[in-house]
C-alpha atoms as a PDB file:
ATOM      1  CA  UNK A   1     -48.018 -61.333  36.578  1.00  0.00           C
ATOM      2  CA  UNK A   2     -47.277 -58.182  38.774  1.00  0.00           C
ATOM      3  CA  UNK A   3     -44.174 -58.458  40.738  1.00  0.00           C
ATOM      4  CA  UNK A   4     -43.348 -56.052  43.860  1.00  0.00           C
ATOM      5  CA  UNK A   5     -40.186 -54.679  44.306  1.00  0.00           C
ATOM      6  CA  UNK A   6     -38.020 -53.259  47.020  1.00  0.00           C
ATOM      7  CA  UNK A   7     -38.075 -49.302  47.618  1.00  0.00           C
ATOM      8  CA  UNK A   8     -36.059 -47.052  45.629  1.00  0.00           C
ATOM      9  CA  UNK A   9     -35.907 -43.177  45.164  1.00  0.00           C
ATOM     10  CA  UNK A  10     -37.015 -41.411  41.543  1.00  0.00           C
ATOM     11  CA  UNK A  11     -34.188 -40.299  40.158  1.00  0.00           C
ATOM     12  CA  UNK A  12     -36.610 -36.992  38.768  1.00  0.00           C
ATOM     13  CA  UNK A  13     -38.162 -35.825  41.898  1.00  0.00           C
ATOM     14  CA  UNK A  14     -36.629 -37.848  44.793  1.00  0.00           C
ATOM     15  CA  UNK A  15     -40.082 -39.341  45.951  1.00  0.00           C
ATOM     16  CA  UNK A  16     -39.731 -42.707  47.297  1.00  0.00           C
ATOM     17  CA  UNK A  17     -41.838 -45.690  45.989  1.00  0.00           C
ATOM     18  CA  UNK A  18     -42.033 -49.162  45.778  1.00  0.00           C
ATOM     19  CA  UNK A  19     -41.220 -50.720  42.771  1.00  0.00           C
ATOM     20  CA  UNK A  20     -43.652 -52.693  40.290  1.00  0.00           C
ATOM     21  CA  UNK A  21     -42.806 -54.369  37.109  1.00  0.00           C
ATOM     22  CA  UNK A  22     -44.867 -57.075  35.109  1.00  0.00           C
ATOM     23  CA  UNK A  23     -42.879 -60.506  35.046  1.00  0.00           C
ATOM     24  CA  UNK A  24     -43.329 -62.997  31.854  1.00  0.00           C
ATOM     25  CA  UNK A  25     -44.097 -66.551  32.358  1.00  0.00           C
ATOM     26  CA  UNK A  26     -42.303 -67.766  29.874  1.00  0.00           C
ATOM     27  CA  UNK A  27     -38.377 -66.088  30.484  1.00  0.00           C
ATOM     28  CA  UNK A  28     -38.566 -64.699  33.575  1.00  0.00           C
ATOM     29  CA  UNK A  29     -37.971 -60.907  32.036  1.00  0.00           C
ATOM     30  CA  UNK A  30     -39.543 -57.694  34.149  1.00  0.00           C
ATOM     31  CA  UNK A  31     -41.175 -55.251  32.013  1.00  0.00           C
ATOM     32  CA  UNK A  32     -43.536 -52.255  33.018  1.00  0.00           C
ATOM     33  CA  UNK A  33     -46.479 -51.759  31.285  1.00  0.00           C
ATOM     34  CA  UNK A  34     -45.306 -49.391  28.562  1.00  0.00           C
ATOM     35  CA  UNK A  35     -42.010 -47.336  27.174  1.00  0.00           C
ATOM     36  CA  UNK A  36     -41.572 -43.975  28.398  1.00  0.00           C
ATOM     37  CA  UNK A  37     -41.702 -41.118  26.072  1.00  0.00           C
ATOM     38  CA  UNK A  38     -38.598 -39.681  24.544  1.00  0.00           C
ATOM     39  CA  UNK A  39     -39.289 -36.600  26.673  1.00  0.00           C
ATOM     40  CA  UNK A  40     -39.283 -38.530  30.110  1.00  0.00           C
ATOM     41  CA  UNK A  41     -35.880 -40.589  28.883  1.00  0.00           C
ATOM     42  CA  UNK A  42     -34.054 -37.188  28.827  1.00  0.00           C
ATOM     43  CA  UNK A  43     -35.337 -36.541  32.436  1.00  0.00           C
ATOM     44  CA  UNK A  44     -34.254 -39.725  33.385  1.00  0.00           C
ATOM     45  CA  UNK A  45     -30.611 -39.322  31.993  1.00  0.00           C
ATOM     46  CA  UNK A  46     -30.274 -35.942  32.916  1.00  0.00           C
ATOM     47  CA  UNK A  47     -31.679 -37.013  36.476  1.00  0.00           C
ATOM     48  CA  UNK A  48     -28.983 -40.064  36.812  1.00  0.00           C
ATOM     49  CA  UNK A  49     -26.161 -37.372  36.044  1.00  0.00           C
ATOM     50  CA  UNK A  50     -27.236 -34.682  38.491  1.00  0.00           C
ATOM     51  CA  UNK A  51     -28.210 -37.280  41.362  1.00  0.00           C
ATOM     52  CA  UNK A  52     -25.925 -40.581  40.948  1.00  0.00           C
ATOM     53  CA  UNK A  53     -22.774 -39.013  38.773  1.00  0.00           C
ATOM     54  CA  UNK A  54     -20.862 -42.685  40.083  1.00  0.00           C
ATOM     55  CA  UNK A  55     -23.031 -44.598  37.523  1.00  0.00           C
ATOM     56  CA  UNK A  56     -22.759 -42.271  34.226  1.00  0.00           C
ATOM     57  CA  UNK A  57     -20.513 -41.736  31.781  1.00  0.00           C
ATOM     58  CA  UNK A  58     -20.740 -38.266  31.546  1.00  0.00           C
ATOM     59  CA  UNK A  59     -18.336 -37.696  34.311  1.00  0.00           C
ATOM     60  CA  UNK A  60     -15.732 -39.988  33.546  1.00  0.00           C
ATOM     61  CA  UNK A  61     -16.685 -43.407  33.912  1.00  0.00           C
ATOM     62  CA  UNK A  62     -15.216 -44.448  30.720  1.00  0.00           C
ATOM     63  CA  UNK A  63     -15.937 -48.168  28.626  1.00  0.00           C
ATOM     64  CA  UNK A  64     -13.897 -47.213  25.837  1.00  0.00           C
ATOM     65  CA  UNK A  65     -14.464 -49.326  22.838  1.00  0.00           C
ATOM     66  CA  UNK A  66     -10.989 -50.836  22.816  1.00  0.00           C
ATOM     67  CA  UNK A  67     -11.504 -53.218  19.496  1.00  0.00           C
ATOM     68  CA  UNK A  68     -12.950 -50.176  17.744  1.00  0.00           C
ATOM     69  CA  UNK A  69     -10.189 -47.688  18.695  1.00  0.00           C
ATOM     70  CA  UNK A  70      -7.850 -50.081  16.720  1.00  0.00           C
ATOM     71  CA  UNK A  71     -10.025 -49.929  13.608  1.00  0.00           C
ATOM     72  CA  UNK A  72     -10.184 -46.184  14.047  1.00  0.00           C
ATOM     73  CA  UNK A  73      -6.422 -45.828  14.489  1.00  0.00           C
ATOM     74  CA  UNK A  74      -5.784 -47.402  10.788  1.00  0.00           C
ATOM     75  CA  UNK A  75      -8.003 -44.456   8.905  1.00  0.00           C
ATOM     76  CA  UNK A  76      -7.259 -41.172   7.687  1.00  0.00           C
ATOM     77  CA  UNK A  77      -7.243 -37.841  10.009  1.00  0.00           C
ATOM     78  CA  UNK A  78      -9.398 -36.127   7.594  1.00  0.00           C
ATOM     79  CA  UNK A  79     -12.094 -38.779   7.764  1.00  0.00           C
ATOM     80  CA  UNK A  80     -15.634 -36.661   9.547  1.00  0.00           C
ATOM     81  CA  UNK A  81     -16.774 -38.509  12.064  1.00  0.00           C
ATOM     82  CA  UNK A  82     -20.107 -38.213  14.320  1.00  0.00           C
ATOM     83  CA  UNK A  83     -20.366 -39.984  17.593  1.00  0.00           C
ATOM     84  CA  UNK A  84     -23.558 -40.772  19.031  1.00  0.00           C
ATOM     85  CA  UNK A  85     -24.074 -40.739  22.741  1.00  0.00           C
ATOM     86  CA  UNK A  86     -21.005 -38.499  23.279  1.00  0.00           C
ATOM     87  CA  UNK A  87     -21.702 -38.330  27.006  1.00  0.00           C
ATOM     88  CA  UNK A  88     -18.997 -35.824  28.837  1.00  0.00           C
ATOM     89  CA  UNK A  89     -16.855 -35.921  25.128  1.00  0.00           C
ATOM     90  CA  UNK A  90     -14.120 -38.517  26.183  1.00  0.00           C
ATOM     91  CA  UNK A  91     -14.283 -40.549  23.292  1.00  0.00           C
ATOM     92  CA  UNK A  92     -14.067 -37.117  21.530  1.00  0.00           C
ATOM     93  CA  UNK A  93     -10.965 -35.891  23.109  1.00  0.00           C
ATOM     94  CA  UNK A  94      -9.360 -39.378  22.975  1.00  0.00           C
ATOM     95  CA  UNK A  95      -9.980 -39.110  19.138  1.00  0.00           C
ATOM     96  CA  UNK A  96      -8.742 -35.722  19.095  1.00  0.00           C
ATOM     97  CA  UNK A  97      -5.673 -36.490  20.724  1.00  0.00           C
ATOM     98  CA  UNK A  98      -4.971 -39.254  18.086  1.00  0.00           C
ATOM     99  CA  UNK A  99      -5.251 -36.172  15.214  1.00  0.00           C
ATOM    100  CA  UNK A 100      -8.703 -36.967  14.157  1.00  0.00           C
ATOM    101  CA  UNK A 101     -10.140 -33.239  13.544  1.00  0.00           C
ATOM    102  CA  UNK A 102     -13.495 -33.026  12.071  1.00  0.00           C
ATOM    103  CA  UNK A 103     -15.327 -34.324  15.135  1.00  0.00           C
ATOM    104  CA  UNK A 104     -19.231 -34.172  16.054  1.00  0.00           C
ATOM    105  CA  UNK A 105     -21.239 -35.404  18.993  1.00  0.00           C
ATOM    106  CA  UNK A 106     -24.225 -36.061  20.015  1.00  0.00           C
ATOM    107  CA  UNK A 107     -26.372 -36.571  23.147  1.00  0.00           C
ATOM    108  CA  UNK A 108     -29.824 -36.859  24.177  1.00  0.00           C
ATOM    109  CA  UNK A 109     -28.830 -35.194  27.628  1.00  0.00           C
ATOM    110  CA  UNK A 110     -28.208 -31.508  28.326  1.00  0.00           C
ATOM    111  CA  UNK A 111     -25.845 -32.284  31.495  1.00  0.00           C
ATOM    112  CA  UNK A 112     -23.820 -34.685  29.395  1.00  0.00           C
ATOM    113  CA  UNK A 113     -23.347 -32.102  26.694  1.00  0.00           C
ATOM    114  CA  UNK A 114     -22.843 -29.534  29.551  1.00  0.00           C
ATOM    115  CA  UNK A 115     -19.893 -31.358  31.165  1.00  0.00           C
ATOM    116  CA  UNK A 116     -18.710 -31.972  27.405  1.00  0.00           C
ATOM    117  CA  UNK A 117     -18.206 -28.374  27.243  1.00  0.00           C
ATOM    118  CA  UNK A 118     -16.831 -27.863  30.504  1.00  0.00           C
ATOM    119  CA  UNK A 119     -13.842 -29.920  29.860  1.00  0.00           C
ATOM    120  CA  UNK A 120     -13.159 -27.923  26.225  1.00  0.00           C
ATOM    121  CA  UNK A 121     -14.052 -31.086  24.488  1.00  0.00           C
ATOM    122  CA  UNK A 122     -12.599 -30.382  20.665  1.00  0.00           C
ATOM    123  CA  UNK A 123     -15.535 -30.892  18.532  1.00  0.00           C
ATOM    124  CA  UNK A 124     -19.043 -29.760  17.590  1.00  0.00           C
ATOM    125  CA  UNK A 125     -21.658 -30.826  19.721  1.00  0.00           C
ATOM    126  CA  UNK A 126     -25.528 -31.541  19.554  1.00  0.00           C
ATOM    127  CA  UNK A 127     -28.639 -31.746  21.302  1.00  0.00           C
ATOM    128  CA  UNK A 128     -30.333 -34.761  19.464  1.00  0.00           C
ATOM    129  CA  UNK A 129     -32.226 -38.182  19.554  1.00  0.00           C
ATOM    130  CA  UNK A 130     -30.014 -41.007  18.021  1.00  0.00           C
ATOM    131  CA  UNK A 131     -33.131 -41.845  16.092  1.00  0.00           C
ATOM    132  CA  UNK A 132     -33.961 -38.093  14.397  1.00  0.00           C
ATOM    133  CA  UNK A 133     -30.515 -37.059  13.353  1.00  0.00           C
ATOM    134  CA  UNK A 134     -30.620 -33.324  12.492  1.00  0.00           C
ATOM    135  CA  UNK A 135     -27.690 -33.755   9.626  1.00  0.00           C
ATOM    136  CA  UNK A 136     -27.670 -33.562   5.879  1.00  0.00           C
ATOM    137  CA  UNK A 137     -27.562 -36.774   4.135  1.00  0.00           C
ATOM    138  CA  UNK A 138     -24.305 -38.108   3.329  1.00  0.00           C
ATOM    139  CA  UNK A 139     -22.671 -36.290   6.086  1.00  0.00           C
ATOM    140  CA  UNK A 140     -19.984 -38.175   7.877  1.00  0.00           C
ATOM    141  CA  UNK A 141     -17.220 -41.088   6.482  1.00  0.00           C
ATOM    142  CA  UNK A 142     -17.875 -42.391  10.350  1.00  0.00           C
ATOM    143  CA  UNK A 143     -20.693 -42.676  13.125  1.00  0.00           C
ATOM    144  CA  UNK A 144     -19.742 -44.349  16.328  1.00  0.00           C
ATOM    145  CA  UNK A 145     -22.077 -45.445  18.966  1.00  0.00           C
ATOM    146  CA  UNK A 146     -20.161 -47.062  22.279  1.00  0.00           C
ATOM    147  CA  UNK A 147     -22.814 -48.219  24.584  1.00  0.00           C
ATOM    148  CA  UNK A 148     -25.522 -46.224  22.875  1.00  0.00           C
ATOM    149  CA  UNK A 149     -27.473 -48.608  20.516  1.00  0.00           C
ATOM    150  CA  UNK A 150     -29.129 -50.626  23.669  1.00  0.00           C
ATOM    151  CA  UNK A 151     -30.262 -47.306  25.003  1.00  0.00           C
ATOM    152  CA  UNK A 152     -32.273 -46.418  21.593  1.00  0.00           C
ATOM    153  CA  UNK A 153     -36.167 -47.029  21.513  1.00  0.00           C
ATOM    154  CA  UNK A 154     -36.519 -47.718  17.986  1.00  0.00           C
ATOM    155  CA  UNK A 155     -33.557 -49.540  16.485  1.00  0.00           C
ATOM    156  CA  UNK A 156     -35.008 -49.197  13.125  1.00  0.00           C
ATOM    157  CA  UNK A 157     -35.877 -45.778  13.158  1.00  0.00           C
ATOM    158  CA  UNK A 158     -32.542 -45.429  14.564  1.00  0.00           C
ATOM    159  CA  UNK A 159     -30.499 -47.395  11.568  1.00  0.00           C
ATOM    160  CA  UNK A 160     -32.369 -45.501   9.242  1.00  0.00           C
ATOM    161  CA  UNK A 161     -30.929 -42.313   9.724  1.00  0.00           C
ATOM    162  CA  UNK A 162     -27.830 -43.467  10.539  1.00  0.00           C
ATOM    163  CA  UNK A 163     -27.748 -45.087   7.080  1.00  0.00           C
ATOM    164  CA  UNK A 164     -28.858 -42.020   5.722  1.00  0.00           C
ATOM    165  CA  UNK A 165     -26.300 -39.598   7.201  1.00  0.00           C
ATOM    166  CA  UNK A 166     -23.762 -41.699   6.231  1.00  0.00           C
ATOM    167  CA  UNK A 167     -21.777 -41.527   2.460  1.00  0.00           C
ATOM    168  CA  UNK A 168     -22.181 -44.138   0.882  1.00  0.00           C
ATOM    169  CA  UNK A 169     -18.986 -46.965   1.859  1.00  0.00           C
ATOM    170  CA  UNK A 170     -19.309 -45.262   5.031  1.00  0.00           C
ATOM    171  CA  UNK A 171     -19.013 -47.080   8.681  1.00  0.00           C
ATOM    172  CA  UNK A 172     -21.235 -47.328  11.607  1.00  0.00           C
ATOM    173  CA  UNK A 173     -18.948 -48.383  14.721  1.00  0.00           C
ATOM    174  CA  UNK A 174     -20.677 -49.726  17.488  1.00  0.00           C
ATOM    175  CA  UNK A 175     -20.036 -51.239  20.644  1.00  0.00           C
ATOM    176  CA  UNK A 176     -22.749 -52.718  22.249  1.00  0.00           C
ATOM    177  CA  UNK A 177     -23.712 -55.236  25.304  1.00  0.00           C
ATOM    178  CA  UNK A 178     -24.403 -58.771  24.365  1.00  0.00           C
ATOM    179  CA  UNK A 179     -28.173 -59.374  25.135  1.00  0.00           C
ATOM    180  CA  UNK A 180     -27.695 -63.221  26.064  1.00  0.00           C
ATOM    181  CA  UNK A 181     -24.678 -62.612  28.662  1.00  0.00           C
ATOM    182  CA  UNK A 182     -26.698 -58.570  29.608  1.00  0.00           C
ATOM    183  CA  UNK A 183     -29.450 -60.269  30.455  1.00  0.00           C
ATOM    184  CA  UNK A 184     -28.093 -63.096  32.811  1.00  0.00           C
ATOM    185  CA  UNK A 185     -26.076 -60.259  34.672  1.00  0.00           C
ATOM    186  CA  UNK A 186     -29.226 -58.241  35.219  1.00  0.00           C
ATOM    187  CA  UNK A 187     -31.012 -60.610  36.765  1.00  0.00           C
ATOM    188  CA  UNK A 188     -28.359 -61.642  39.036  1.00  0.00           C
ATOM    189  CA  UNK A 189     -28.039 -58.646  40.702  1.00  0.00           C
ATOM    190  CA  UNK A 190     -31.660 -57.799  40.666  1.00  0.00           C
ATOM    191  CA  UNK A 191     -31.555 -55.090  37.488  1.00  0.00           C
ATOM    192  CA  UNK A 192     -33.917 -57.472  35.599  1.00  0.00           C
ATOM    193  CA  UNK A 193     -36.622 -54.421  34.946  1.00  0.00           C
ATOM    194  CA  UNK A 194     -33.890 -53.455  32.496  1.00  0.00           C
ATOM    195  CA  UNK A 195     -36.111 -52.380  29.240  1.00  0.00           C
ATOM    196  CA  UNK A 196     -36.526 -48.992  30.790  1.00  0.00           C
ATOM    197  CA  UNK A 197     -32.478 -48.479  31.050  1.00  0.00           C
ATOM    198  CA  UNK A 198     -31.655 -51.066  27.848  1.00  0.00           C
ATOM    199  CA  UNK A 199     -34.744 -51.117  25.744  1.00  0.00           C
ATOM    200  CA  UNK A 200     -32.754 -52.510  22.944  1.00  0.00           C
ATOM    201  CA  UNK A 201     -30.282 -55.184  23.495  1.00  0.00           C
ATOM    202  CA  UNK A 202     -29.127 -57.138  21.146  1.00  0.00           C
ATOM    203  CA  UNK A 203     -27.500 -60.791  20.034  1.00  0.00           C
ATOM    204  CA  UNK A 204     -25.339 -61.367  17.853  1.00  0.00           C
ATOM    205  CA  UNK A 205     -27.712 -62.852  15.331  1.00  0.00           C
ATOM    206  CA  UNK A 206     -30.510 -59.862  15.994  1.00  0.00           C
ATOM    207  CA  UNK A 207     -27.657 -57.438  15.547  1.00  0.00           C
ATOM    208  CA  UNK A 208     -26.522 -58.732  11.838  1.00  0.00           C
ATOM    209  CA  UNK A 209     -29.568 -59.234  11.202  1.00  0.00           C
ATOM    210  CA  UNK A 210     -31.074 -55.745  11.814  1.00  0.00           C
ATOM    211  CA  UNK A 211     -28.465 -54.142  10.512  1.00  0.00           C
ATOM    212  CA  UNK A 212     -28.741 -55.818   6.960  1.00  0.00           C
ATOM    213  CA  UNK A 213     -32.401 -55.263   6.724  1.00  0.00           C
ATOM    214  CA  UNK A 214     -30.854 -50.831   5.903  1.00  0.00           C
ATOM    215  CA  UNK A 215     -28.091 -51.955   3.905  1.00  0.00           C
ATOM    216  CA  UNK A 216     -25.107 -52.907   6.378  1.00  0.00           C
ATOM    217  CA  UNK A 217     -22.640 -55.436   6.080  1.00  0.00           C
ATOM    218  CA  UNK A 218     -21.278 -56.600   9.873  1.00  0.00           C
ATOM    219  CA  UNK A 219     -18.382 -57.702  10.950  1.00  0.00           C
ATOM    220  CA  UNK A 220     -17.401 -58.425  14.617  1.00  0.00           C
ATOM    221  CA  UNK A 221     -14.744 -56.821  15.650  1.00  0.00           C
ATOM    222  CA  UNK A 222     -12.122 -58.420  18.531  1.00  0.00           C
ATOM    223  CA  UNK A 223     -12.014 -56.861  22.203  1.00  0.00           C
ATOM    224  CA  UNK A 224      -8.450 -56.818  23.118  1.00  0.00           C
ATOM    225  CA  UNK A 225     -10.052 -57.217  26.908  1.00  0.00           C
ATOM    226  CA  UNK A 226     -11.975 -56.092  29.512  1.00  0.00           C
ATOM    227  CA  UNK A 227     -11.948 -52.550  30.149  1.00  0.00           C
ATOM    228  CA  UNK A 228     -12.094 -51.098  33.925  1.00  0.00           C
ATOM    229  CA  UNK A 229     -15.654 -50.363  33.942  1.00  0.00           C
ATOM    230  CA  UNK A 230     -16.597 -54.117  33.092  1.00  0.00           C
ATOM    231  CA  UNK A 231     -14.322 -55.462  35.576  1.00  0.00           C
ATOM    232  CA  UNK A 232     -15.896 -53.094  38.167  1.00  0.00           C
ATOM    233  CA  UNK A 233     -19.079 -54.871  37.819  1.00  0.00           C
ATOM    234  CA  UNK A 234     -17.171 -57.951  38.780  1.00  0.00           C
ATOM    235  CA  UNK A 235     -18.133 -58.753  42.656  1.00  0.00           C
ATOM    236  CA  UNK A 236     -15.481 -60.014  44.352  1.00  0.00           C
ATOM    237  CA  UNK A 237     -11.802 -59.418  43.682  1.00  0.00           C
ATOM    238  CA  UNK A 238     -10.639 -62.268  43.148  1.00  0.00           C
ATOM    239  CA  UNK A 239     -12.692 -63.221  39.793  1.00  0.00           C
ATOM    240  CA  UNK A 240     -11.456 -59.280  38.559  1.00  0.00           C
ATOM    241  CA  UNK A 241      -7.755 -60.730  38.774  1.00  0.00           C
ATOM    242  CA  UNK A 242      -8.681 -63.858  37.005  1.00  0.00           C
ATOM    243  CA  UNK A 243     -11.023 -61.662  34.650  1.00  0.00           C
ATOM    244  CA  UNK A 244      -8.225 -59.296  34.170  1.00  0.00           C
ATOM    245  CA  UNK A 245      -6.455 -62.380  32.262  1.00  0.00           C
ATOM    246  CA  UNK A 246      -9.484 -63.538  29.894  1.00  0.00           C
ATOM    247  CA  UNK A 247      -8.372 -63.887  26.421  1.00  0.00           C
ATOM    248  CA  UNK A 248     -11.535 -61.731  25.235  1.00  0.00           C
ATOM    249  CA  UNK A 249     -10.074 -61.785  21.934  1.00  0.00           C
ATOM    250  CA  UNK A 250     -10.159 -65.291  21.888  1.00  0.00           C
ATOM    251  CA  UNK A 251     -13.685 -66.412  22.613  1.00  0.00           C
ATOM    252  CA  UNK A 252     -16.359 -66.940  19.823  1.00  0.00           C
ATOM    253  CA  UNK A 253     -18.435 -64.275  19.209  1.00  0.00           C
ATOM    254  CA  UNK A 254     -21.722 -65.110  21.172  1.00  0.00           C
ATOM    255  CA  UNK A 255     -19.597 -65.512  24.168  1.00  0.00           C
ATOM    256  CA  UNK A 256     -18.288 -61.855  24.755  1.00  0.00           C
ATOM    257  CA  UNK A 257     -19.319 -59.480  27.083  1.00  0.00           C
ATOM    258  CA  UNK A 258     -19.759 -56.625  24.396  1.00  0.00           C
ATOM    259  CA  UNK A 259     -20.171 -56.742  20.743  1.00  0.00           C
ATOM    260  CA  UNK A 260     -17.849 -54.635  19.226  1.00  0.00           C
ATOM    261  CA  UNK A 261     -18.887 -54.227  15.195  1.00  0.00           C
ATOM    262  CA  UNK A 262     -17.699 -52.543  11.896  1.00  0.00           C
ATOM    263  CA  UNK A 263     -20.797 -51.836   9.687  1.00  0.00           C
ATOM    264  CA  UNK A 264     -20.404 -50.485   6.411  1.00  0.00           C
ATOM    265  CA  UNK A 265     -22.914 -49.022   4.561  1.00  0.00           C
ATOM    266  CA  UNK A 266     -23.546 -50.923   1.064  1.00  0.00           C
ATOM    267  CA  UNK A 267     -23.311 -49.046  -1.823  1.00  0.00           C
ATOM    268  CA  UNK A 268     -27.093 -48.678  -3.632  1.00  0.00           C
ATOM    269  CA  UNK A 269     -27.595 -50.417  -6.788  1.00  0.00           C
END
């Protein structure tokens, strides 16, 4: 079924157009008719940065991946670590800044690397697709992904080369919406064509599951709470004060916002 939507602007040449998505019987979910190349995702990032800067990353709207930062605090400084979807490098720098020194990043986007750069961001950085990594296996001890994974076409493709650029014992960090509670908030504010900007979200029980099938073992990792950017999407302010007091910690698993997850690589038999 083809569903009209309101106007809106191209974020690549400006042009407005009406939007049109395909809607499924069945869950309600907006889809268009096919997945963009790789080629045209770049555009799109790059486009986002240079013509709504408010909504990316790259320029300081920061979700750190609180629960993860903990893990990272407890291992060694020498530990080589490669983060995935660096953005504008402030994961890097926050890394940096807690002694961590053999630092690489990574980014589909040449503004994001640009502006990564431009703020002296301590590390070595990449123009890449998270699913063709252009490192040596058995690179890194670490690869961190904060609000990366949902962006990636292939997942598979994706966790292979992660799993192969990682020593063996190594762990893949990643923070990561949870599809259930992503896709309820999409459709209540009218985001519901979200494959284009999410293609990959994932549940709980997806995530483990996908991640086993290339050799990880999973474990969910706590968020101590809600960072600023989540509470921003919050609409009035009266649920961000009571939001500000969730125990996130606290709730089961399949309840949180984000899925925040230690994987570590099995060693082959």
């Amino acid at each position: 079924m083809v569903v009209e939507r309101s106007h809106r602007e191209c974020v690549l040449c400006g042009a407005s157009f009406t939007g049109r998505s395909f809607l499924c019987r069945t869950c309600s979910a907006r889809y268009r008719r096919e997945r963009p190349s790789r080629q045209l995702r770049r555009q799109f990032y790059e486009g986002v940065d240079r013509l709504y800067p408010g909504w990316a990353n790259t320029y300081g709207s920061y979700n750190p991946p609180l629960g993860l930062l903990r893990v990272l605090d407890r291992l060694p400084r020498t530990a080589r670590i490669l983060e995935l979807g660096c953005g504008g490098g402030a994961l890097l720098r926050e890394l940096a800044a807690r002694g961590f020194h053999e630092l690489v990043g990574l980014d589909l986007a040449r503004t994001a690397l640009a502006e990564a750069r431009q703020r002296q961001t301590p590390a070595s950085l990449v123009l890449a697709e998270a699913e063709r990594l252009p490192f040596l296996d058995r690179s890194f001890d670490i690869v961190l992904a904060a609000d990366l994974i949902e962006h990636v076409d292939d997942v598979e493709e994706h966790l292979a080369e992660v799993a192969r650029v990682l020593r063996e014992g190594g762990q893949y960090l990643v923070k990561t919406p949870n599809r259930p509670l992503a896709e309820a908030y999409y459709r209540l504010v009218g985001l519901d064509d979200y494959p284009f900007w999410h293609p990959s979200l994932l549940s709980p029980g997806e995530l483990r599951a996908v991640f086993a099938r290339h050799g990880f073992t999973v474990t969910f990792v706590p968020q101590p709470g809600l960072t600023p950017a989540q509470l921003r999407k919050i609409p009035s302010r009266f649920l961000r004060r009571i939001a500000q007091q969730l125990p996130v910690s606290c709730l089961p698993v399949w309840l949180r916002p984000h899925l925040e997850v230690v994987a570590v690589l099995r060693a082959k038999c």
